[in-house]
C-alpha atoms as a PDB file:
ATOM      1  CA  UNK A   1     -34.175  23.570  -7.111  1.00  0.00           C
ATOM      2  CA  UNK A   2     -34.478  27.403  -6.926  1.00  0.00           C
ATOM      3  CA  UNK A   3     -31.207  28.947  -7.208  1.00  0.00           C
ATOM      4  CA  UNK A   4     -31.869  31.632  -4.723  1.00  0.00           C
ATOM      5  CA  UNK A   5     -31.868  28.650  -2.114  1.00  0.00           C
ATOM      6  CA  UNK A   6     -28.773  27.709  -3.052  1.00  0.00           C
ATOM      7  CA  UNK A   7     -27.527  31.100  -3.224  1.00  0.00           C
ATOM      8  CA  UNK A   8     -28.564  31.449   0.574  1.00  0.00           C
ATOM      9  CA  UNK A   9     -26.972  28.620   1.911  1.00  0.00           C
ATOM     10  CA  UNK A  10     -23.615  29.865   0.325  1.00  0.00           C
ATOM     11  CA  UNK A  11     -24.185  33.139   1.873  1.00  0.00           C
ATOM     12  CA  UNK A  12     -24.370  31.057   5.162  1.00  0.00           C
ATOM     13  CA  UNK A  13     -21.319  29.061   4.580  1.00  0.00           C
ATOM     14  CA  UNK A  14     -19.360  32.004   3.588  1.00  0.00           C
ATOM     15  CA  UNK A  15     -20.529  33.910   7.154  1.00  0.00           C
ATOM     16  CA  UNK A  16     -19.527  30.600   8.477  1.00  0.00           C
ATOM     17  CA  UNK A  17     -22.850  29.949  10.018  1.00  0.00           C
ATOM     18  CA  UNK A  18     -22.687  26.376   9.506  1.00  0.00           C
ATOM     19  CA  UNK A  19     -25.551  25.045  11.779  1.00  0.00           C
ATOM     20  CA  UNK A  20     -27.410  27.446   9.422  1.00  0.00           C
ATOM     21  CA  UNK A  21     -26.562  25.738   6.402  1.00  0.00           C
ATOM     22  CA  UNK A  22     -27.173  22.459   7.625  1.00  0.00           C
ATOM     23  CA  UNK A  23     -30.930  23.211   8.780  1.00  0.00           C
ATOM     24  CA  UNK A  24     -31.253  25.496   5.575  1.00  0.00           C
ATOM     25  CA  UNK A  25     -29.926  22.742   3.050  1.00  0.00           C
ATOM     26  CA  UNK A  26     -31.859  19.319   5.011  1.00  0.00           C
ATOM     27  CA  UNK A  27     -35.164  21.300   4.511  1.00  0.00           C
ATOM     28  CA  UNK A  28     -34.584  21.765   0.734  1.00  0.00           C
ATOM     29  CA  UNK A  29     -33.467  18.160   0.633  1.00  0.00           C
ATOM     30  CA  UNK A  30     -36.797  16.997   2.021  1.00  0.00           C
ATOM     31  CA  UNK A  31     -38.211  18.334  -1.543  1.00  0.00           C
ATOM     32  CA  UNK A  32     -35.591  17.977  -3.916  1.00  0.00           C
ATOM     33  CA  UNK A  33     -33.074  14.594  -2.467  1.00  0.00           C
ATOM     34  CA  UNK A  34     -31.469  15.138  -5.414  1.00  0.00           C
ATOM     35  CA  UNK A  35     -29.786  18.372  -5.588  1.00  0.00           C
ATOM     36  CA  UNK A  36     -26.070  17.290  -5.827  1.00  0.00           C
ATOM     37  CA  UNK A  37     -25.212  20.716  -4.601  1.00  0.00           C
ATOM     38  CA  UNK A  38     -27.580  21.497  -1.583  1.00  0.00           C
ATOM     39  CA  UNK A  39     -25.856  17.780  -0.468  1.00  0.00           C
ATOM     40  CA  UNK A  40     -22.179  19.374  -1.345  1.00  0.00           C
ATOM     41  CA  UNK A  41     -22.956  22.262   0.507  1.00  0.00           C
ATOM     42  CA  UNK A  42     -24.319  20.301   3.486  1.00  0.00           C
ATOM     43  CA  UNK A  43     -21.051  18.108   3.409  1.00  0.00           C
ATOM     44  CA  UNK A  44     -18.562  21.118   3.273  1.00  0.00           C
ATOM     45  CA  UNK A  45     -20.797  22.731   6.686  1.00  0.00           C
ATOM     46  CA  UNK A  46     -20.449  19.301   8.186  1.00  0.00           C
ATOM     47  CA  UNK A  47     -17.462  18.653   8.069  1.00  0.00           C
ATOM     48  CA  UNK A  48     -16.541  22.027   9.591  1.00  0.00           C
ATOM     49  CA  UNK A  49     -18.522  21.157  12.471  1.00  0.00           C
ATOM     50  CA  UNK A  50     -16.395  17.698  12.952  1.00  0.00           C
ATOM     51  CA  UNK A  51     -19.412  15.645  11.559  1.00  0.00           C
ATOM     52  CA  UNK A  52     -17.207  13.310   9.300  1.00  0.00           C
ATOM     53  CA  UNK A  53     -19.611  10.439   9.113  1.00  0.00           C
ATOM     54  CA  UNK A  54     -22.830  12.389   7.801  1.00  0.00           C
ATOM     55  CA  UNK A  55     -20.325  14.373   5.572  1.00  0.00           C
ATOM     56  CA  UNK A  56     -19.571  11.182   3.551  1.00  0.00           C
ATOM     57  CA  UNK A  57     -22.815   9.961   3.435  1.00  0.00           C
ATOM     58  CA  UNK A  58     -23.855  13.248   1.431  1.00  0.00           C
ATOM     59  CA  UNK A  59     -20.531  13.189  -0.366  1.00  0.00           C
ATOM     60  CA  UNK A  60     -21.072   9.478  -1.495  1.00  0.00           C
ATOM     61  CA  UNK A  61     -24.842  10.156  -2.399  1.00  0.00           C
ATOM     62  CA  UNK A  62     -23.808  13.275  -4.546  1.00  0.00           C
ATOM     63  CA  UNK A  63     -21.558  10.866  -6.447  1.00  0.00           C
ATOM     64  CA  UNK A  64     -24.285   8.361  -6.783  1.00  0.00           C
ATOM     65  CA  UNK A  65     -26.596  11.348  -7.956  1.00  0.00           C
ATOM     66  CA  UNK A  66     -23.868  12.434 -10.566  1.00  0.00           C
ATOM     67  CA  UNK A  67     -20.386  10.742 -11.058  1.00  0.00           C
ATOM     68  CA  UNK A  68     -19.096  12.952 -13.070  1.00  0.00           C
ATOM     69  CA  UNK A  69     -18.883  16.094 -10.706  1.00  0.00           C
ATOM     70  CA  UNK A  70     -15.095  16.157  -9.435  1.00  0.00           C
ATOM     71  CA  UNK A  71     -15.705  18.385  -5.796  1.00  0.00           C
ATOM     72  CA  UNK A  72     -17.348  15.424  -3.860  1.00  0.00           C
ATOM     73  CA  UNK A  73     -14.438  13.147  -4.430  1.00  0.00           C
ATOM     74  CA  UNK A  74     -11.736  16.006  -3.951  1.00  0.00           C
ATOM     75  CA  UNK A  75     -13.429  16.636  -0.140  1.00  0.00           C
ATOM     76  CA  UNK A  76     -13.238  12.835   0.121  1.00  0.00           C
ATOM     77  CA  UNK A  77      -9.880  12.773  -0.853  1.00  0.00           C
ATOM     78  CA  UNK A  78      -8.789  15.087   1.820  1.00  0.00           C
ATOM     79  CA  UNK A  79     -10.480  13.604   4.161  1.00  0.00           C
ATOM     80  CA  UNK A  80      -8.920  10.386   3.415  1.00  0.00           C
ATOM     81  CA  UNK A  81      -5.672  12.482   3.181  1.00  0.00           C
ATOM     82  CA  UNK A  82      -6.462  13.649   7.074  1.00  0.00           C
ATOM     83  CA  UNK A  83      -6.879   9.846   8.262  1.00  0.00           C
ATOM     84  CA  UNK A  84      -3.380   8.877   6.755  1.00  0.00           C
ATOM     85  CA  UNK A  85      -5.430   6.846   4.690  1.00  0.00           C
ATOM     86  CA  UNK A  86      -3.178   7.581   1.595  1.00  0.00           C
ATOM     87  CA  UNK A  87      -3.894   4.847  -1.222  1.00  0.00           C
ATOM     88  CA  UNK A  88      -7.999   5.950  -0.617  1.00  0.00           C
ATOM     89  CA  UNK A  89      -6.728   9.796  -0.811  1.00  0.00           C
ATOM     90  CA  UNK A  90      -4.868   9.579  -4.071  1.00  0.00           C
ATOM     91  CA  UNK A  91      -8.063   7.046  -6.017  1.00  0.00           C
ATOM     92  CA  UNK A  92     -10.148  10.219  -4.624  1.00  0.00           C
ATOM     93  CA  UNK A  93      -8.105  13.172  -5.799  1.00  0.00           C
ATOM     94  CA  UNK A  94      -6.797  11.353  -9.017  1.00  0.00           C
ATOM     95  CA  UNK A  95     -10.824  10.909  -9.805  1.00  0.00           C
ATOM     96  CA  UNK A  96     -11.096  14.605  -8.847  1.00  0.00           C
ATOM     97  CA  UNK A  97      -8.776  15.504 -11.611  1.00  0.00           C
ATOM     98  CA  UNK A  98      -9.993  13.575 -14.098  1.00  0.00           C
ATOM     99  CA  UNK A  99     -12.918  15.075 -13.923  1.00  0.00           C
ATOM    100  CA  UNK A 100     -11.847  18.464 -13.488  1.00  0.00           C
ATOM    101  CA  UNK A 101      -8.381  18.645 -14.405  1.00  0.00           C
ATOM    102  CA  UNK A 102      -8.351  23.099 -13.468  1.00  0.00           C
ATOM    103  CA  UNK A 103      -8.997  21.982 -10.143  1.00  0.00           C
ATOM    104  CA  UNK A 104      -6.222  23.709  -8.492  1.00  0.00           C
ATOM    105  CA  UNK A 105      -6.864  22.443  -4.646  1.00  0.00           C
ATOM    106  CA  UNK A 106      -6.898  18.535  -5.912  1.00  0.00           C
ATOM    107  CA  UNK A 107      -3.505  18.791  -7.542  1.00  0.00           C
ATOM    108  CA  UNK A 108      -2.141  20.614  -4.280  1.00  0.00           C
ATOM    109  CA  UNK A 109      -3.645  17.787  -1.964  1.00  0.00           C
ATOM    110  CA  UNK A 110      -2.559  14.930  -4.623  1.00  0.00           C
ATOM    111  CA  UNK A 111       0.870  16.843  -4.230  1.00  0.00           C
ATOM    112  CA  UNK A 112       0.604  16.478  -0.097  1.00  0.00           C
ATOM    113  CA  UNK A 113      -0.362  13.096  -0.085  1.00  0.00           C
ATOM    114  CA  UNK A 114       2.385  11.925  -2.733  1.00  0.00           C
ATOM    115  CA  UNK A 115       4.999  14.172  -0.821  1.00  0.00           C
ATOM    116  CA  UNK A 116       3.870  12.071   2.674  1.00  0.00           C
ATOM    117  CA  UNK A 117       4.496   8.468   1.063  1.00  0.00           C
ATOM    118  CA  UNK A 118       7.830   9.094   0.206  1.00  0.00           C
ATOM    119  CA  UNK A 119      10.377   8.058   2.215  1.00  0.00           C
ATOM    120  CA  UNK A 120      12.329  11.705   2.706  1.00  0.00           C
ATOM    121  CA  UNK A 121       8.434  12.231   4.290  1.00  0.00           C
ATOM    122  CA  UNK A 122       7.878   9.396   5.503  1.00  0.00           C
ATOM    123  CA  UNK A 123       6.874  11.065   8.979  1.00  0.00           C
ATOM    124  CA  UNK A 124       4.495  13.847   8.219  1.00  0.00           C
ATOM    125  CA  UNK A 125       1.190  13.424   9.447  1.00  0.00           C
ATOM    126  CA  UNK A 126      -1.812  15.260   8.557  1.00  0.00           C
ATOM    127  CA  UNK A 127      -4.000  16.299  11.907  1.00  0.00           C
ATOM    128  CA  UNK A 128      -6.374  13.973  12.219  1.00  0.00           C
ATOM    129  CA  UNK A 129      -8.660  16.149  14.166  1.00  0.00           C
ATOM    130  CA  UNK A 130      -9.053  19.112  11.316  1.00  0.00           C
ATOM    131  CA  UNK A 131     -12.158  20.073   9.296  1.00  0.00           C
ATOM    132  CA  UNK A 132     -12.154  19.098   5.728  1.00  0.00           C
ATOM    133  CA  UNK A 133     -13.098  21.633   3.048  1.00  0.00           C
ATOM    134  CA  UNK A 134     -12.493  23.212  -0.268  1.00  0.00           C
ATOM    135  CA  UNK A 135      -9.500  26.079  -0.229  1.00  0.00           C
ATOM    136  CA  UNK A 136     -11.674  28.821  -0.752  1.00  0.00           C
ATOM    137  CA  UNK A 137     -12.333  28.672   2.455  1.00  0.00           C
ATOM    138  CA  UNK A 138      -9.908  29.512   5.452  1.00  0.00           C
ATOM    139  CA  UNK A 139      -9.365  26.910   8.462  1.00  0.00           C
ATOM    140  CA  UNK A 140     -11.343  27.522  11.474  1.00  0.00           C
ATOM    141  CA  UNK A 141      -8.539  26.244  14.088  1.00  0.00           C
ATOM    142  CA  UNK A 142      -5.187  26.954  12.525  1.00  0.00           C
ATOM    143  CA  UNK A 143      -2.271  26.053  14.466  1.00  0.00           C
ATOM    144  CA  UNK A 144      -0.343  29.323  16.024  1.00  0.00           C
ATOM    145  CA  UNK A 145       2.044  30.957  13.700  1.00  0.00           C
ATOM    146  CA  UNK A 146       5.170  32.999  14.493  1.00  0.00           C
ATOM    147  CA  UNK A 147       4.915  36.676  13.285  1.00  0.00           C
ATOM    148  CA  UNK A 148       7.330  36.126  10.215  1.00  0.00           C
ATOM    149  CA  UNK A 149       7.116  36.861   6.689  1.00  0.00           C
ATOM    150  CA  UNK A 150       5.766  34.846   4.613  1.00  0.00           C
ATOM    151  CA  UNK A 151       6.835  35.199   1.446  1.00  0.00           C
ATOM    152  CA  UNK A 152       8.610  32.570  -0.997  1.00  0.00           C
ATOM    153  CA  UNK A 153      11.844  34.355   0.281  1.00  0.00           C
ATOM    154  CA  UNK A 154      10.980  32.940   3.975  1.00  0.00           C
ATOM    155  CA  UNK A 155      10.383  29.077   2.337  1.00  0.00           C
ATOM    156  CA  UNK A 156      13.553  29.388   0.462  1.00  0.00           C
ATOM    157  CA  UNK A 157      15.475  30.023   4.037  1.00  0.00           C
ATOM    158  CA  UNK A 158      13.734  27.310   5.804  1.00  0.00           C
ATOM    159  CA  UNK A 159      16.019  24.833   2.659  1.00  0.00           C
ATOM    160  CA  UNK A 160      18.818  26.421   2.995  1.00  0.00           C
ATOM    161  CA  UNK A 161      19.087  26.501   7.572  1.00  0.00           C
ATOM    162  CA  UNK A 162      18.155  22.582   6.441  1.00  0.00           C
ATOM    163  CA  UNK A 163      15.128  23.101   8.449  1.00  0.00           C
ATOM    164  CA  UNK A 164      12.823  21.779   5.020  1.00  0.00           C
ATOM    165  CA  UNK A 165      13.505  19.552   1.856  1.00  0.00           C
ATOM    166  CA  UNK A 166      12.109  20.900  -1.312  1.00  0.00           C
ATOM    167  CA  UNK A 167       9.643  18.236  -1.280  1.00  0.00           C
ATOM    168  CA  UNK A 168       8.668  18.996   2.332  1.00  0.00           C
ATOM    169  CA  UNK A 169       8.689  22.671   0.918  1.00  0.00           C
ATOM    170  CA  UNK A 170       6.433  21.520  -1.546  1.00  0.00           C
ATOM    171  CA  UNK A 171       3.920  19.981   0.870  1.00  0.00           C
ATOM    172  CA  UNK A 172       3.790  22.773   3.117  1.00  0.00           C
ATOM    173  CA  UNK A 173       2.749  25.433   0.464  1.00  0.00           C
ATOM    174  CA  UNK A 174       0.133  23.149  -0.901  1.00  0.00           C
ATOM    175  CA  UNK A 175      -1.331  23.133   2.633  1.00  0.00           C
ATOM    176  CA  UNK A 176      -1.197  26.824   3.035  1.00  0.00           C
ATOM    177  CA  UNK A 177      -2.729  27.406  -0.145  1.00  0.00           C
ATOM    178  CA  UNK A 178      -5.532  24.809   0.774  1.00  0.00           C
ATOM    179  CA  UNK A 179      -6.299  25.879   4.594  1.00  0.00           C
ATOM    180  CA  UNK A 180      -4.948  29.603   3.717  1.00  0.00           C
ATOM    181  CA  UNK A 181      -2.990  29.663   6.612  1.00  0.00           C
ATOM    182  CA  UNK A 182       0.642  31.022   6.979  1.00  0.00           C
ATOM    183  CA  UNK A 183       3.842  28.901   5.644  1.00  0.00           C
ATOM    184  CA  UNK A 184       4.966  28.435   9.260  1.00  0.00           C
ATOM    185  CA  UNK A 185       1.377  27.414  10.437  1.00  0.00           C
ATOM    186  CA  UNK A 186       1.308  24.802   7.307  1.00  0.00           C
ATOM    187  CA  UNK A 187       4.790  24.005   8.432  1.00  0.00           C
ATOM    188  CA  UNK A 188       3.853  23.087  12.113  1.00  0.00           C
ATOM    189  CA  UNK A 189       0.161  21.748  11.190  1.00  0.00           C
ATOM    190  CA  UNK A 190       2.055  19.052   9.010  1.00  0.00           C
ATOM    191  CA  UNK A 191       4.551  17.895  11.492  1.00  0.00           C
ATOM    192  CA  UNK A 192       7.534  18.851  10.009  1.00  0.00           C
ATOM    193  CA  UNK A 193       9.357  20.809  12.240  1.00  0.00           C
ATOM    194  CA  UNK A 194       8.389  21.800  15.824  1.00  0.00           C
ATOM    195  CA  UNK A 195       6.766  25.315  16.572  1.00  0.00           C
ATOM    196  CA  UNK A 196      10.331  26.021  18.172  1.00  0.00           C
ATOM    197  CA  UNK A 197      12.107  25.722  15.366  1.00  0.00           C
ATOM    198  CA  UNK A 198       9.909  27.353  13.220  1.00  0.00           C
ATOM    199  CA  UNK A 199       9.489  30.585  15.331  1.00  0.00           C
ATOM    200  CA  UNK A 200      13.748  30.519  15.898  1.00  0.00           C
ATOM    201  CA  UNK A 201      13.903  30.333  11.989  1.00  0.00           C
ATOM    202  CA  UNK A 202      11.022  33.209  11.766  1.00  0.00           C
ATOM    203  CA  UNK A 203      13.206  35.281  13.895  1.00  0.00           C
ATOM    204  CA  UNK A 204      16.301  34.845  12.392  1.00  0.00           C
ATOM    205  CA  UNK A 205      14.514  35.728   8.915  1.00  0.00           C
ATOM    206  CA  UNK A 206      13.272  38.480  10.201  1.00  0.00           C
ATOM    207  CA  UNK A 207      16.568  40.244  11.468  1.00  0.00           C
ATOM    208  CA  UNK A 208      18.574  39.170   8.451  1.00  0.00           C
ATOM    209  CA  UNK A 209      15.552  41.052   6.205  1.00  0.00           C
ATOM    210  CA  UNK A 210      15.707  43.938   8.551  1.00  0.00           C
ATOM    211  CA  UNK A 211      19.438  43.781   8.458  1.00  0.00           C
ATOM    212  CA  UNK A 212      19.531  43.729   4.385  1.00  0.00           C
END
């Protein structure tokens, strides 16, 4: 495959065209069925445009193609993650680091996923209805976030007003590193607290900095 076609398609996906990168990766596959990552690149654009099902069709052909590439099963992992389907998440993610143990964004999903099967977290949900893709990329729909800093100062506060555990803590930064979103949009997207209670703590945060 030539590289420059490759090349293009990222520049698509990075200008988030993603109908363009679907068109512009299909017609390379029609040549080359094989390119594991024209069919990566395909997924990732998919599933930004809600198109689950063709995602893991790619996903699961790329690992057909090559088992021993670690992205394909780290997007399925998350996407597993995002159904609540938790046991299927972890085989994905804990494949994803096998293969690639650097991978930063599998370890921070693995993290969100163990964090939601224990029992202090036993009621954080993941929404069902957002895109899947690797961290590098931002989220196209985050949830609204309060205008509050957003430091590790501000996660710190949210333990001690007993609004987070440190494990909830935990689950919330590995989702704002993944969907680079704020800590209070990670915290709401995740379920747990309410948007009220975030934006109260935000506030309060906020005049206790100012009054330091």
């Amino acid at each position: 495959m030539d590289a420059s076609v490759i090349g293009a398609a990222v520049e698509l996906y990075r200008a988030r065209h993603y109908p363009g990168v679907v068109a512009a990766c299909g017609d390379a596959l029609e040549g080359d069925p094989d390119c594991v990552e024209l069919r990566v690149l395909r997924a990732m654009a998919l599933l930004r445009l809600r198109r689950d099902v063709e995602a893991q069709i790619d996903l699961r052909t790329a690992i057909l193609i090559d088992p021993k590439r670690g992205l394909p099963y780290r997007l399925l992992g998350e996407l597993a993650a995002r159904r609540d389907e938790h046991e299927s998440a972890r085989i994905f993610l804990r494949e994803a680091l096998r293969l690639d143990p650097d991978d930063r964004e599998a370890a921070d999903w693995l993290a969100v996923v163990d964090a939601m099967v224990r029992p202090t977290a036993a009621a954080v949900k993941l929404p069902a209805n957002a895109a899947v893709v690797g961290a590098s990329f931002p989220s196209p729909a985050p949830p609204p976030s309060p205008p509050a800093a957003e430091g590790p100062e501000f996660g710190r506060y949210l333990i001690d007003i007993g609004l987070l555990t440190p494990d909830r803590l935990k689950a919330a930064v590995a989702y704002q590193r993944s969907m680079k979103v704020k800590l209070s949009a990670a915290v709401i997207a995740l379920g747990l607290a309410s948007q009220l209670k975030v934006e109260w703590a935000s506030l309060a945060f906020h005049g206790s900095a100012r009054a330091a």
